[in-house]
N, C-alpha and C. Protein backbone atom coordinates (compact mmCIF):
# COMPACT_ATOMS: atom_id res chain seq x y z
N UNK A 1 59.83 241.81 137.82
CA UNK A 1 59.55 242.10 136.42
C UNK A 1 59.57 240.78 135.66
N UNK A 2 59.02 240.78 134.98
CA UNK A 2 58.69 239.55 134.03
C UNK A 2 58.20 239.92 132.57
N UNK A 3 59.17 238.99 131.57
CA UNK A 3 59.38 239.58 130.45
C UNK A 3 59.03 238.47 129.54
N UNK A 4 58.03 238.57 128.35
CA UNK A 4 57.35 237.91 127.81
C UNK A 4 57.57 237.98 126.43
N UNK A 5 58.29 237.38 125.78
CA UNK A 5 58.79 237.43 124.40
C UNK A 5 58.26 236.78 123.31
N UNK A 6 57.47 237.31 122.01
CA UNK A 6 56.36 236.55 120.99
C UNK A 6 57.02 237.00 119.67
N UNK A 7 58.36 236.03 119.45
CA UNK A 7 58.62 236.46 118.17
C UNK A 7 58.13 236.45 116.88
N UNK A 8 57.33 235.79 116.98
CA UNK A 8 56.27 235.34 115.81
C UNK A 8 55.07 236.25 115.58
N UNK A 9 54.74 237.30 116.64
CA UNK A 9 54.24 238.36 116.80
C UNK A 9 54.76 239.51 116.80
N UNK A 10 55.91 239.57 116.91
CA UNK A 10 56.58 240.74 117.29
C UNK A 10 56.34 241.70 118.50
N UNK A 11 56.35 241.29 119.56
CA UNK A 11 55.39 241.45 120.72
C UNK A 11 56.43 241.39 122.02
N UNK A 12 56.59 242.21 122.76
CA UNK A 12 57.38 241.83 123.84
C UNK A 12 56.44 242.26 124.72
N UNK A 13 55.95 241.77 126.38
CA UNK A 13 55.07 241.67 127.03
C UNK A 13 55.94 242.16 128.21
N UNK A 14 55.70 242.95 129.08
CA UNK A 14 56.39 243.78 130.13
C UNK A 14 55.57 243.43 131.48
N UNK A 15 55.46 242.44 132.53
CA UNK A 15 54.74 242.86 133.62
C UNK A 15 55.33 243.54 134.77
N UNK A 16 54.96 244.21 135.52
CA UNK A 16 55.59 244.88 136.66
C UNK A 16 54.26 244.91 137.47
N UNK A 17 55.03 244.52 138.92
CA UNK A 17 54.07 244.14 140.39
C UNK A 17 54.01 246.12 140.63
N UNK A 18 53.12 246.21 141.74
CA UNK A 18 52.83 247.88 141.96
C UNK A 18 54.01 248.29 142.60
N UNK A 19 55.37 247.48 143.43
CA UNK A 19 56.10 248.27 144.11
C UNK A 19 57.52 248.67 142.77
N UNK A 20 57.66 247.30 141.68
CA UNK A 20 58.51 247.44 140.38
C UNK A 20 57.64 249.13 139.72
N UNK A 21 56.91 249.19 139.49
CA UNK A 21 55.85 250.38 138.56
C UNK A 21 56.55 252.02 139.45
N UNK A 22 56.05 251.87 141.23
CA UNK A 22 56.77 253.07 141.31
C UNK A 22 58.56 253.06 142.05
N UNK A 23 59.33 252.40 141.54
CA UNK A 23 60.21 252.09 141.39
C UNK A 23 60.95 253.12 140.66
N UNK A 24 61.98 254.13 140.98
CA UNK A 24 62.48 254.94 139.65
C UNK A 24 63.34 253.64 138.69
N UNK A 25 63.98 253.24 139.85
CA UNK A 25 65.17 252.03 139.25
C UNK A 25 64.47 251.29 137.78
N UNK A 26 63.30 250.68 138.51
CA UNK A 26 63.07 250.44 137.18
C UNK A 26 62.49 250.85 135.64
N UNK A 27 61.76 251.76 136.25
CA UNK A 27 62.03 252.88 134.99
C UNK A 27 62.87 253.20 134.09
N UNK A 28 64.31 253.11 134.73
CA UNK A 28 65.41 253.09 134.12
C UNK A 28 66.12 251.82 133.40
N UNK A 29 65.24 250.78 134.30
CA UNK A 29 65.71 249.71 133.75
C UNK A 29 65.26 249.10 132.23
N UNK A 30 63.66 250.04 131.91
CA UNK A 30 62.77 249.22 131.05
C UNK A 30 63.51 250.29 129.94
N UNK A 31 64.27 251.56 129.77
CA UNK A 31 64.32 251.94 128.58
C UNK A 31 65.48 251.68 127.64
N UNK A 32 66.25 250.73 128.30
CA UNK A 32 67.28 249.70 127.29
C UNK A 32 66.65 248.56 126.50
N UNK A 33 65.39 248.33 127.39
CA UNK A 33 64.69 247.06 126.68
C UNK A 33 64.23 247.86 125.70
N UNK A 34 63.59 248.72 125.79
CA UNK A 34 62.52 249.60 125.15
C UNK A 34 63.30 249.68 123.56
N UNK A 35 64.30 250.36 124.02
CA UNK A 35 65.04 250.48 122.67
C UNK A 35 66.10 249.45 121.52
N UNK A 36 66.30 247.93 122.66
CA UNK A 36 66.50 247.27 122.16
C UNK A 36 65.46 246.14 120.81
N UNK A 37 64.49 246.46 121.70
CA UNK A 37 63.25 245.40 120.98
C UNK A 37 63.00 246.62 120.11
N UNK A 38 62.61 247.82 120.11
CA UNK A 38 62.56 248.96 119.08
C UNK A 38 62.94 248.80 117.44
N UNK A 39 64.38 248.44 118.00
CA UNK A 39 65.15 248.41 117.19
C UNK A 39 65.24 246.96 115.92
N UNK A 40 64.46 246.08 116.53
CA UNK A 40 64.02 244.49 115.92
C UNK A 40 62.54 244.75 115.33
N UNK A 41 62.07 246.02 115.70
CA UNK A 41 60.50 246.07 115.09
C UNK A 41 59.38 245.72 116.06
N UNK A 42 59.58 245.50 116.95
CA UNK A 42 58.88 244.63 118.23
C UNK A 42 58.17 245.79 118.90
N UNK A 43 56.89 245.19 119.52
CA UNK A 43 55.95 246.44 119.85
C UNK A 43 56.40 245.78 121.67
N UNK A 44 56.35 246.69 122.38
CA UNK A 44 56.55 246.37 123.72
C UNK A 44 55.78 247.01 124.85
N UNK A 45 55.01 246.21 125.45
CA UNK A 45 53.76 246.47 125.91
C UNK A 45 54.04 246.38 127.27
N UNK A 46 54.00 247.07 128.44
CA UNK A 46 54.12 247.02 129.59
C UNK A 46 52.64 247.54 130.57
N UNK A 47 52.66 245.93 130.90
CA UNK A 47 51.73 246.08 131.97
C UNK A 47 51.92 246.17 133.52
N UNK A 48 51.11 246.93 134.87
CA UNK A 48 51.37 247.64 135.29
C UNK A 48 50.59 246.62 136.32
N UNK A 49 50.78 246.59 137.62
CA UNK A 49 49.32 245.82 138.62
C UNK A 49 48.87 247.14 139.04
N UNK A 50 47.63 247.06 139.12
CA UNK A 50 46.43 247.86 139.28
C UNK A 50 46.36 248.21 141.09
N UNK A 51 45.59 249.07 141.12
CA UNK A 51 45.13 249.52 142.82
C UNK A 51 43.51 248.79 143.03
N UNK A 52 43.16 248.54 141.92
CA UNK A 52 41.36 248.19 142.19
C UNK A 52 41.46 246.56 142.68
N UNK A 53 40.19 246.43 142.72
CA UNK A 53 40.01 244.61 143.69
C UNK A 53 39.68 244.04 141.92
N UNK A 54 40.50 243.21 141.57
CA UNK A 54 40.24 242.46 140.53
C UNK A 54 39.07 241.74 140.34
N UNK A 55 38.44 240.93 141.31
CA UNK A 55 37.80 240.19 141.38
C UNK A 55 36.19 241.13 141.02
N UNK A 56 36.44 242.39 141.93
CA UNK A 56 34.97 242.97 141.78
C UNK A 56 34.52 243.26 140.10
N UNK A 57 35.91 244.10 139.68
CA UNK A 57 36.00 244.54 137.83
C UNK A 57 35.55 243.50 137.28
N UNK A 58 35.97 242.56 137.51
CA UNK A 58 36.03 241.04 136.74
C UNK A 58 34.48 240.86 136.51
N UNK A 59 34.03 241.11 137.74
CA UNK A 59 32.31 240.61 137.78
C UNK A 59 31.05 241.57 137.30
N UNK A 60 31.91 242.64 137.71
CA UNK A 60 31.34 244.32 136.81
C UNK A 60 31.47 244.03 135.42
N UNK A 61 32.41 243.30 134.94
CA UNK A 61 32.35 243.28 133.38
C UNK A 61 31.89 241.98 132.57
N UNK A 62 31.76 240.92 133.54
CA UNK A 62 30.75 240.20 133.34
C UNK A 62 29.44 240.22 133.15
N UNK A 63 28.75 240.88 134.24
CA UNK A 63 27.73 241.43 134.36
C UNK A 63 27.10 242.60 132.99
N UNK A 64 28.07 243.23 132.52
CA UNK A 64 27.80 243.98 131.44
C UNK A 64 27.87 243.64 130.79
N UNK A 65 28.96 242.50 130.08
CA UNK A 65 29.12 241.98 128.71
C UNK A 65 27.63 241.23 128.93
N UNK A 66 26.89 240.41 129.25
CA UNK A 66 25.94 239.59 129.58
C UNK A 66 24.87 240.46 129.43
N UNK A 67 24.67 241.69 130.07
CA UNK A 67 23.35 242.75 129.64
C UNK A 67 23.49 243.30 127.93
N UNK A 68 24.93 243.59 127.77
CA UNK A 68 24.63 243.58 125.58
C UNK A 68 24.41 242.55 125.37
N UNK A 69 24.78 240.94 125.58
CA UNK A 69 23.91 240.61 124.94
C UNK A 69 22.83 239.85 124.82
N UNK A 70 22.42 240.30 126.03
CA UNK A 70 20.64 240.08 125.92
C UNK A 70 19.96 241.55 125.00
N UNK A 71 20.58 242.34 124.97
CA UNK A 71 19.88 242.99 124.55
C UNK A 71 19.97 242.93 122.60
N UNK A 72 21.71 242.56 122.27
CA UNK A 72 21.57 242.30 120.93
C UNK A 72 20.78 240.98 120.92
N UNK A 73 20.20 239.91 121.48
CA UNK A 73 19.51 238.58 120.65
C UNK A 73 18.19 239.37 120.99
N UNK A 74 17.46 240.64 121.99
CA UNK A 74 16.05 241.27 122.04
C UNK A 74 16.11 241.89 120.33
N UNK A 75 17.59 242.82 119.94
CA UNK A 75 17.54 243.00 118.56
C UNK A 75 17.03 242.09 117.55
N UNK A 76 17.95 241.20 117.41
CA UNK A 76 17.64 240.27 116.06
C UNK A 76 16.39 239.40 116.36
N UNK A 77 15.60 239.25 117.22
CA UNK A 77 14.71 238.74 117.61
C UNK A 77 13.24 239.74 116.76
N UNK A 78 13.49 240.70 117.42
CA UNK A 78 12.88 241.73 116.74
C UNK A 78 12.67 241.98 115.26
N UNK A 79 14.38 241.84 115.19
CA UNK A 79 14.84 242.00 113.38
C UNK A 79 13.85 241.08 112.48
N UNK A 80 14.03 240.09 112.72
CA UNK A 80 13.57 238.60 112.48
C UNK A 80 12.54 238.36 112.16
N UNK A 81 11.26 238.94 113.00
CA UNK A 81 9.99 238.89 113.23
C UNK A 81 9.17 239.82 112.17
């Protein structure tokens, strides 16, 4: 577990590897944090490692962000004209 603290944000950052996530132990462990940072106003965000291949998502969403926007500069191109 690894714990990421942004006081200037009010932000506490939670990571957990996939064997910490199904872990009961730690489950139990995150709801003292939970309620400690709660209690300071702090939003506490816990992230989780995934089952998918990172690398493929990564390129799936490359690939898409890159098709909007060819298609918004086909817009204003259009707009324009």
């Amino acid at each position: 577990m690894q714990l990421d603290i942004h006081p200037e944000k009010k932000l506490v950052c939670i990571w957990l590897t996939k064997a910490e996530s199904a872990d009961a132990s730690t489950q139990e462990q995150l709801r003292p944090l939970y309620d400690r940072f709660r209690k300071q106003k702090f939003l506490v965000a816990v992230f989780r490692s995934g089952g998918q291949d990172l690398t493929d998502l990564t390129s799936e969403l490359l690939r898409y962000n890159r098709k909007l926007f060819a298609e918004r500069e086909v817009r204003a191109g259009k707009e324009s004209a």
